[in-house]
N, C-alpha and C. Protein backbone atom coordinates (compact mmCIF):
# COMPACT_ATOMS: atom_id res chain seq x y z
N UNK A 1 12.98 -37.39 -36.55
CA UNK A 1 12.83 -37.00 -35.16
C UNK A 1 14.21 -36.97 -34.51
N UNK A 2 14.62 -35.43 -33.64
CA UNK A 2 15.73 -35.70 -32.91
C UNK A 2 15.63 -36.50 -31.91
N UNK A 3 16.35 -37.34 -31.71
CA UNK A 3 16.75 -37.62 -29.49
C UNK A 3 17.31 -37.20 -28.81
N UNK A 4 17.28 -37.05 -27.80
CA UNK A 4 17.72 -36.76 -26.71
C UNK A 4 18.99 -36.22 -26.92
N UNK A 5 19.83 -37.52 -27.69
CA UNK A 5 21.03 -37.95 -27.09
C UNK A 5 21.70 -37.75 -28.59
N UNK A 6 21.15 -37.26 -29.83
CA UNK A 6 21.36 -36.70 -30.83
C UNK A 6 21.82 -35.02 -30.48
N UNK A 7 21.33 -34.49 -29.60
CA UNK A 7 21.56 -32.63 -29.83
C UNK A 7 23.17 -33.05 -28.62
N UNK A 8 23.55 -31.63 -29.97
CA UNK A 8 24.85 -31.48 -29.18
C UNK A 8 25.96 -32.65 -29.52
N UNK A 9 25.89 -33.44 -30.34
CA UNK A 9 26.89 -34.58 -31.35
C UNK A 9 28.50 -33.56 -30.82
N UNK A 10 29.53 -33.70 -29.95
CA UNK A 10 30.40 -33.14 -29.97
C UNK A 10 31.16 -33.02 -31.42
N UNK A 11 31.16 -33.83 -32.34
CA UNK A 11 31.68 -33.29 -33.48
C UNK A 11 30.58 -32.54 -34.67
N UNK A 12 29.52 -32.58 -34.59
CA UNK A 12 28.77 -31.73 -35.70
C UNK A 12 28.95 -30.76 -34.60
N UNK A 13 28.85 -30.27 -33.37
CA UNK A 13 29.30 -29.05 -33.03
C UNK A 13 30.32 -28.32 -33.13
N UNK A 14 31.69 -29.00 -33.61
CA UNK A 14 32.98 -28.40 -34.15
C UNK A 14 33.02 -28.34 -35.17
N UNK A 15 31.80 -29.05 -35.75
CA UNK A 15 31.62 -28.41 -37.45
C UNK A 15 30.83 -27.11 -37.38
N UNK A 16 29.68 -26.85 -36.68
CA UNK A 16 29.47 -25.45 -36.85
C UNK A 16 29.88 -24.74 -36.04
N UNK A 17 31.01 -24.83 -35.33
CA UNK A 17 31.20 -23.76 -34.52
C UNK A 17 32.70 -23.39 -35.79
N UNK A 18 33.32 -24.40 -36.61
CA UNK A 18 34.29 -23.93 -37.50
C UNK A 18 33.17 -23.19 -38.98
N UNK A 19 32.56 -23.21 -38.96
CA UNK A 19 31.57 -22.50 -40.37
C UNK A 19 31.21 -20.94 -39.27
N UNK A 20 30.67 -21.06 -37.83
CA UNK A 20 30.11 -20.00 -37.46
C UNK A 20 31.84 -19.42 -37.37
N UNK A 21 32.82 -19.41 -36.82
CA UNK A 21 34.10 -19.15 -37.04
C UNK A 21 34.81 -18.51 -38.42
N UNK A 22 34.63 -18.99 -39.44
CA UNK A 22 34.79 -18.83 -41.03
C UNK A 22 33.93 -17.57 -40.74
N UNK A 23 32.59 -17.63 -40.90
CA UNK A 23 31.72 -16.64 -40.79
C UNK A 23 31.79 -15.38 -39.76
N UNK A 24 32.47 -15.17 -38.60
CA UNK A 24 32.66 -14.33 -38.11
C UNK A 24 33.86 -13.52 -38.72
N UNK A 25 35.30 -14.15 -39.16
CA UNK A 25 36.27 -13.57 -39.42
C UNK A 25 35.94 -12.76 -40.76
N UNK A 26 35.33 -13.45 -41.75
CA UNK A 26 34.64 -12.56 -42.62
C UNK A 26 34.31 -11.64 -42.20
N UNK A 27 33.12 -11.48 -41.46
CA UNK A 27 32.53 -10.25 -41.04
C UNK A 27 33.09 -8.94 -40.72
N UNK A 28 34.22 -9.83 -39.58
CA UNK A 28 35.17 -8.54 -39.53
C UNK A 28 36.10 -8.21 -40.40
N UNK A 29 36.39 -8.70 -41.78
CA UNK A 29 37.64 -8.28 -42.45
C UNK A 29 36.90 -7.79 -43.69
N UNK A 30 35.10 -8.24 -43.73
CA UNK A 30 34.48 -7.33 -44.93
C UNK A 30 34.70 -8.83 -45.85
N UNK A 31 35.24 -9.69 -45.84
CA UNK A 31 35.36 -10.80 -47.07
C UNK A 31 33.86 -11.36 -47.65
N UNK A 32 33.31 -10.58 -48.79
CA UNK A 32 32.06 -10.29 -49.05
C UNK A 32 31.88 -12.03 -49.48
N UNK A 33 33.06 -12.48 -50.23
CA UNK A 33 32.52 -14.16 -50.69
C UNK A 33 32.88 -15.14 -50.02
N UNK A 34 33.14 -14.94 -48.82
CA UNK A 34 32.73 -16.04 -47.67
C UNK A 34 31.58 -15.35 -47.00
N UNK A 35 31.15 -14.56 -46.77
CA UNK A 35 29.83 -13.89 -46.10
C UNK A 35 28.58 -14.69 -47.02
N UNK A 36 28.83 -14.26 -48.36
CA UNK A 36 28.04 -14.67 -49.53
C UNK A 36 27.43 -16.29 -49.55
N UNK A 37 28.93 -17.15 -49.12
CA UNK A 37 28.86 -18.91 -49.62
C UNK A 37 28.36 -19.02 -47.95
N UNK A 38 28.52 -18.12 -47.34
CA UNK A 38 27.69 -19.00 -46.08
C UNK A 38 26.41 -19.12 -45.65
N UNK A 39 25.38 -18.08 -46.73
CA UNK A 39 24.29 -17.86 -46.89
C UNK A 39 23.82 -18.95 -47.50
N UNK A 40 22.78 -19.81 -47.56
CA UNK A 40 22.28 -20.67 -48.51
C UNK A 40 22.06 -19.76 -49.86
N UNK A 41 22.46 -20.41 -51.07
CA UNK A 41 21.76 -19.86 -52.06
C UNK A 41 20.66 -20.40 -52.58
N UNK A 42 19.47 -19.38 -52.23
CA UNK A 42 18.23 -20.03 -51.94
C UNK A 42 17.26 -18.73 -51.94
N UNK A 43 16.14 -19.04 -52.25
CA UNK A 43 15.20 -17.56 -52.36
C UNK A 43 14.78 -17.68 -51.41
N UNK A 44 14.39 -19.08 -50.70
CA UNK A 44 14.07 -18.94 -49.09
C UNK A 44 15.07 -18.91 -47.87
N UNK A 45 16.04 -18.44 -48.33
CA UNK A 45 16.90 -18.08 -47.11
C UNK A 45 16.85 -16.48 -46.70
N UNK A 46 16.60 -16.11 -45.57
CA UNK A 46 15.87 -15.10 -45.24
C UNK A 46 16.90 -14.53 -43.91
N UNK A 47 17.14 -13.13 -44.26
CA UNK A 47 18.08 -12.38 -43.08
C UNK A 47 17.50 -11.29 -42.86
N UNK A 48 17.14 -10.91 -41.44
CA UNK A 48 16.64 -9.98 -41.15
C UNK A 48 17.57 -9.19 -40.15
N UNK A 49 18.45 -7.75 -40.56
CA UNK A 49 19.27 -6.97 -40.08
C UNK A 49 19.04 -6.17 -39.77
N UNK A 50 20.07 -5.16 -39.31
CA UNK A 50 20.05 -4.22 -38.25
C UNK A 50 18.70 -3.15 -38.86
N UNK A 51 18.79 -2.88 -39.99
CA UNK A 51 18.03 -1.60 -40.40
C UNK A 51 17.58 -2.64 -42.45
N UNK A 52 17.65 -4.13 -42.59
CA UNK A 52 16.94 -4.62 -43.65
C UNK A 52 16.64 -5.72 -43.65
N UNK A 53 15.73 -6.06 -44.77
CA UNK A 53 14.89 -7.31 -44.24
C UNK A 53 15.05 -7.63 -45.49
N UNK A 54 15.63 -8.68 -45.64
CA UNK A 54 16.18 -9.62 -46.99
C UNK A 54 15.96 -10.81 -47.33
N UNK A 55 14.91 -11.04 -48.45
CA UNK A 55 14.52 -12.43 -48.58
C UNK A 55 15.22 -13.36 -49.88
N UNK A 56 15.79 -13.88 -50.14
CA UNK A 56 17.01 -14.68 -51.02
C UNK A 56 17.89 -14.29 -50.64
N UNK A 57 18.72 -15.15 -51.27
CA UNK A 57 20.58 -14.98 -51.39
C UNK A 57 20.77 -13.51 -52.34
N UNK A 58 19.47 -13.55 -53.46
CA UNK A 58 19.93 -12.52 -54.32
C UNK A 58 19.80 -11.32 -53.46
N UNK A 59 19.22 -11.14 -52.70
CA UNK A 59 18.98 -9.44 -51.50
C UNK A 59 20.12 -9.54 -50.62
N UNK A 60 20.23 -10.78 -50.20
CA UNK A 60 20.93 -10.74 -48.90
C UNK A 60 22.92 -10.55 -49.49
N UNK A 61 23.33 -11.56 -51.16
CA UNK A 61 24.36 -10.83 -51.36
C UNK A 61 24.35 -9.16 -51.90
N UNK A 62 23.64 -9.02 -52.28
CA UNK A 62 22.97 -7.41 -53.24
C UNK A 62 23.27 -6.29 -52.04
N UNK A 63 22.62 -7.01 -50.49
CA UNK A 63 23.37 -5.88 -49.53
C UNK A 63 24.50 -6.18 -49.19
N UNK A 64 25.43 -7.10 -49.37
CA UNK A 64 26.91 -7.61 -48.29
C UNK A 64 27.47 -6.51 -49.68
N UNK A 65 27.29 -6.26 -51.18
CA UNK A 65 27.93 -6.17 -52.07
C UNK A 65 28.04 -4.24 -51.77
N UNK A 66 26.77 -3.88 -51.32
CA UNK A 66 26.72 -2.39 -51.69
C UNK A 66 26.67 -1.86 -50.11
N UNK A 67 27.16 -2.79 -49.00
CA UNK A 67 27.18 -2.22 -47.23
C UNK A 67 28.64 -1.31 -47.91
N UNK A 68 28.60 -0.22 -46.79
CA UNK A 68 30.12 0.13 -46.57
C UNK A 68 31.10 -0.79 -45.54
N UNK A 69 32.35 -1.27 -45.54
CA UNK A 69 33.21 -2.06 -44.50
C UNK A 69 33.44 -1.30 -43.41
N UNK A 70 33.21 0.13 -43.40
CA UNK A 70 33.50 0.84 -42.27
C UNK A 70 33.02 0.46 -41.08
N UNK A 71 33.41 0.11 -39.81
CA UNK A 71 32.12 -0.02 -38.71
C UNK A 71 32.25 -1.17 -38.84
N UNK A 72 33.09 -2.14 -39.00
CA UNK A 72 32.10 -3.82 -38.81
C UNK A 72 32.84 -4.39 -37.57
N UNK A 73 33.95 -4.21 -37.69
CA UNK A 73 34.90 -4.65 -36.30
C UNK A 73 34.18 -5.16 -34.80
N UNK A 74 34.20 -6.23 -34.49
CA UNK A 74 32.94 -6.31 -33.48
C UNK A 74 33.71 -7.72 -32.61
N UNK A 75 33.13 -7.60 -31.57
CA UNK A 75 33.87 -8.71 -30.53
C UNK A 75 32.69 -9.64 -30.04
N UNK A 76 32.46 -10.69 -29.89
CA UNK A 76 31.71 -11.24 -29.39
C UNK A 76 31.72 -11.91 -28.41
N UNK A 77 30.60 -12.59 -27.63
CA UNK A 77 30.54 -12.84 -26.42
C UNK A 77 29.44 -13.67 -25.98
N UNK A 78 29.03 -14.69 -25.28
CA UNK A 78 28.46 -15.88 -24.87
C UNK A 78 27.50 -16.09 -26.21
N UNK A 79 28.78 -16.66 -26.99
CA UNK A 79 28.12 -17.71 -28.07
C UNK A 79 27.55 -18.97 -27.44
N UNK A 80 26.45 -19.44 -28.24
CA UNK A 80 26.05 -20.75 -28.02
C UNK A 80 25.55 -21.09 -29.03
N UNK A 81 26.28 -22.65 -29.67
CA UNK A 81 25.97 -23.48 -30.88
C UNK A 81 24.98 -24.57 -30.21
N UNK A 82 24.21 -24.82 -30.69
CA UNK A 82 23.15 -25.96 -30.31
C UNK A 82 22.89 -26.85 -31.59
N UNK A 83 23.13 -28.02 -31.65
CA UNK A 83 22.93 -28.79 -32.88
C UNK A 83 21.98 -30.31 -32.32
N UNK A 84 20.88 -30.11 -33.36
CA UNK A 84 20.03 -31.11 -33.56
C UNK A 84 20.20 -31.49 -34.08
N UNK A 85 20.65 -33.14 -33.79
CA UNK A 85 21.08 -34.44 -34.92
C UNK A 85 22.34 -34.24 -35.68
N UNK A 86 22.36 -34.28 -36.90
CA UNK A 86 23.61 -34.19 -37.72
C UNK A 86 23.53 -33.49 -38.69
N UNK A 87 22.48 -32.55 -38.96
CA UNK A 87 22.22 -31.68 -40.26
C UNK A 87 21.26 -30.54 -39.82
N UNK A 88 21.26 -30.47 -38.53
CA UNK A 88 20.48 -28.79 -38.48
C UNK A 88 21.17 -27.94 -36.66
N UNK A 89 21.40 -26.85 -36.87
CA UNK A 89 22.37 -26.02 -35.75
C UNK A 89 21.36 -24.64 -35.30
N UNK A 90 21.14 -24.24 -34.54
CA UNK A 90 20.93 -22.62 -34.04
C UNK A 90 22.43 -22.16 -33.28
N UNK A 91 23.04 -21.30 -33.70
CA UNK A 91 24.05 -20.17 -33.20
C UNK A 91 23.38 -18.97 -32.95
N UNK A 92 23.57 -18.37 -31.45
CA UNK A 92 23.12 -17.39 -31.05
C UNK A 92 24.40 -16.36 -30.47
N UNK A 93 24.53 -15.35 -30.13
CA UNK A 93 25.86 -14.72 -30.17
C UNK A 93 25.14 -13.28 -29.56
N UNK A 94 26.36 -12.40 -28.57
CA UNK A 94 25.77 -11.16 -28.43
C UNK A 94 27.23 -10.29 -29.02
N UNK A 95 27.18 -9.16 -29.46
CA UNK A 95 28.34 -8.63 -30.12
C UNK A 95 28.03 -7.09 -29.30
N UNK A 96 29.41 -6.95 -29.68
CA UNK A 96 29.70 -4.88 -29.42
C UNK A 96 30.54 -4.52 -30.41
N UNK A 97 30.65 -3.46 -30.89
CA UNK A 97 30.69 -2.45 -31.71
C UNK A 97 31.29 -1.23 -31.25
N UNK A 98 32.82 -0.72 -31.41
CA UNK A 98 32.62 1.03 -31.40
C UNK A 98 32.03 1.73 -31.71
N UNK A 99 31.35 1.05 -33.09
CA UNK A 99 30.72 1.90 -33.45
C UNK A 99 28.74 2.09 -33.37
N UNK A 100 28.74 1.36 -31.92
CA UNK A 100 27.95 0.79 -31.39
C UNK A 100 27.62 1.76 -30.13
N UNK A 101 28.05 2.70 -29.35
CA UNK A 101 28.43 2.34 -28.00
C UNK A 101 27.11 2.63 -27.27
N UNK A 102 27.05 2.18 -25.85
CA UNK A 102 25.87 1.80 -25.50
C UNK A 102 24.91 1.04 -25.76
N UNK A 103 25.40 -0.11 -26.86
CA UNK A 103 24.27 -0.95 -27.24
C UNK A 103 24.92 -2.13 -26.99
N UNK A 104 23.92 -3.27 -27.10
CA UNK A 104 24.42 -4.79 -27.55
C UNK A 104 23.29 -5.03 -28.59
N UNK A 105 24.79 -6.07 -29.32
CA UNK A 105 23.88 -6.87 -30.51
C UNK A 105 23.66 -7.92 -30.13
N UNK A 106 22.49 -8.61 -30.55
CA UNK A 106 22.09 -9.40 -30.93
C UNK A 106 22.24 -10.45 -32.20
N UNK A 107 22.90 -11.56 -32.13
CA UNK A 107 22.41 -12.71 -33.90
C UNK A 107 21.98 -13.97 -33.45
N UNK A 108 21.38 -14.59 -34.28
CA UNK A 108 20.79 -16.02 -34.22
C UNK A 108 21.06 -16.47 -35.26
N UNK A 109 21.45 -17.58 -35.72
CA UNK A 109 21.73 -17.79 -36.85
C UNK A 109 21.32 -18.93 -36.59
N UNK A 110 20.13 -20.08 -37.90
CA UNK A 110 19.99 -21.26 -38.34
C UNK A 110 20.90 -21.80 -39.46
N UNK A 111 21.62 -22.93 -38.62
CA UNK A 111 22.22 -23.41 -39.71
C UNK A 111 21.71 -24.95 -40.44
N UNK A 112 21.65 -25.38 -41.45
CA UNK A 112 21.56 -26.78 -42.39
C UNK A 112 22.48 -27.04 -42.75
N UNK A 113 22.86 -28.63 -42.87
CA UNK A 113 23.84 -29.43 -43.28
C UNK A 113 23.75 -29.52 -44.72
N UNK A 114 24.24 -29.05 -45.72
CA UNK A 114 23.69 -29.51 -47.52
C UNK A 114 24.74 -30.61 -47.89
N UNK A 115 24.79 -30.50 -48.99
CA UNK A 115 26.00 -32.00 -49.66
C UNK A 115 27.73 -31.20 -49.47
N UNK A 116 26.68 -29.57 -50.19
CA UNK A 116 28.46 -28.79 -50.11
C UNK A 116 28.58 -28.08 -49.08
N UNK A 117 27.97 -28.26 -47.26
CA UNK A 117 28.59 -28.14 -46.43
C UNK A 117 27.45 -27.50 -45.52
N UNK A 118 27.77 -26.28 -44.71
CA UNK A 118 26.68 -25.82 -43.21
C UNK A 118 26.72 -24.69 -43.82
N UNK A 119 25.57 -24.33 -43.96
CA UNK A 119 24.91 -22.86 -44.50
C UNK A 119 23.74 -22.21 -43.71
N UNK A 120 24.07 -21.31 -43.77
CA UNK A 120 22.84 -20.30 -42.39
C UNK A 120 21.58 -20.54 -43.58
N UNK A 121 20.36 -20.98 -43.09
CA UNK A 121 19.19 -20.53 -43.97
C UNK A 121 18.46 -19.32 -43.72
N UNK A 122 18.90 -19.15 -42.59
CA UNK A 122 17.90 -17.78 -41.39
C UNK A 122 18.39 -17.60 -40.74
N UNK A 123 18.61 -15.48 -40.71
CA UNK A 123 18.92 -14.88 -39.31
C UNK A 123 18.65 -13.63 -39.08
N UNK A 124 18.83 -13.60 -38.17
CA UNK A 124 18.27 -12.22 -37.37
C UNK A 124 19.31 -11.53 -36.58
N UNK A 125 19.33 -10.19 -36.79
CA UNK A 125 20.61 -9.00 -36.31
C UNK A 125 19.80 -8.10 -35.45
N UNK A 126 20.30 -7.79 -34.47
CA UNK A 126 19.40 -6.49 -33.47
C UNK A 126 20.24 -6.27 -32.41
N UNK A 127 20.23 -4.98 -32.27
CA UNK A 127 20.24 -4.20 -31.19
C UNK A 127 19.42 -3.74 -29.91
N UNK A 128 20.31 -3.86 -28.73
CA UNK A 128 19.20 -2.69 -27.83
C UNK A 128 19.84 -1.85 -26.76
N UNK A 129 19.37 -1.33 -26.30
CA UNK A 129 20.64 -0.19 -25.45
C UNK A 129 21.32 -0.90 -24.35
N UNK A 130 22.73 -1.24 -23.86
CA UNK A 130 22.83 -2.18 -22.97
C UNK A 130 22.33 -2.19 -21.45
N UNK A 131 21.65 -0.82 -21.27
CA UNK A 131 21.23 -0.55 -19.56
C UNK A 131 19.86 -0.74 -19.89
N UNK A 132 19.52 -1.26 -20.85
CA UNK A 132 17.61 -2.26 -20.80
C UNK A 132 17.93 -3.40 -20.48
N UNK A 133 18.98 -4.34 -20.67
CA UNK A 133 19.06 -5.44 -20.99
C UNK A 133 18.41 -6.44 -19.59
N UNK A 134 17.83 -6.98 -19.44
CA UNK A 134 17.10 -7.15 -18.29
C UNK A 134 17.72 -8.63 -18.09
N UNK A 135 18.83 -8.84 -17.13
CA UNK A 135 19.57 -10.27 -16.32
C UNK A 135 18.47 -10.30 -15.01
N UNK A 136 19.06 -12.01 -15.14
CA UNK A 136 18.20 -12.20 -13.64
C UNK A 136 18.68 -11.92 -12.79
N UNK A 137 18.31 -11.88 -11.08
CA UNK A 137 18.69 -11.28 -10.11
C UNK A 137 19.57 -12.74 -9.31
């Protein structure tokens, strides 16, 4: 059971905000085997992206291996790491894209603490046009 006073540990949050960090710079430079080791390797680690729905490590590296790098360059914007206790994180993130325009992305990422370190088990990638995006008043 978490407490209260467990979420948000200021240092397991500078641990995944340095793994969600690792994991972004990848993204943008295409570095397919840090993309790869930050995935659990696991048949139940499950990523659901822009246009595929990937259940293991074996789908989810099988697409980082055969994506094109063109297009990945992306900036992000009101991240938020949330960590329960000392071994489990949600990272949520909105991104843009040139090769995007008119949209925002969407990621969520679940992270777990293992022996060899913080690995996403589950996430989710999406888009939507940015003049839907419905803020409060």
């Amino acid at each position: 059971m978490v407490k209260p006073e467990d979420i948000d540990l200021p240092d397991v949050v500078a641990e995944v905000k340095a793994a969600f960090d690792r994991y972004e710079k990848a993204l943008n430079t295409n570095d397919v085997a840090v993309l790869d080791d930050t995935f659990r390797i696991d048949r139940r680690t499950i990523r659901y992206g822009m246009g595929e729905i990937l259940y293991g490590h074996e789908e989810i590296a099988a697409f980082r291996a055969a994506r094109s790098p063109s297009g990945l360059l992306r900036t992000i914007s009101k991240t938020v790491i949330t960590t329960y206790g000392r071994d489990f994180a949600v990272a949520s993130t909105l991104f843009h894209r040139d090769s995007m325009p008119g949209k925002v992305g969407r990621q969520m990422q679940t992270w777990a603490r293992f022996p060899d370190g913080w690995h996403v088990v589950a996430a989710h990638v999406s888009a939507i046009d940015e003049n839907s995006v419905w803020k409060p008043s």
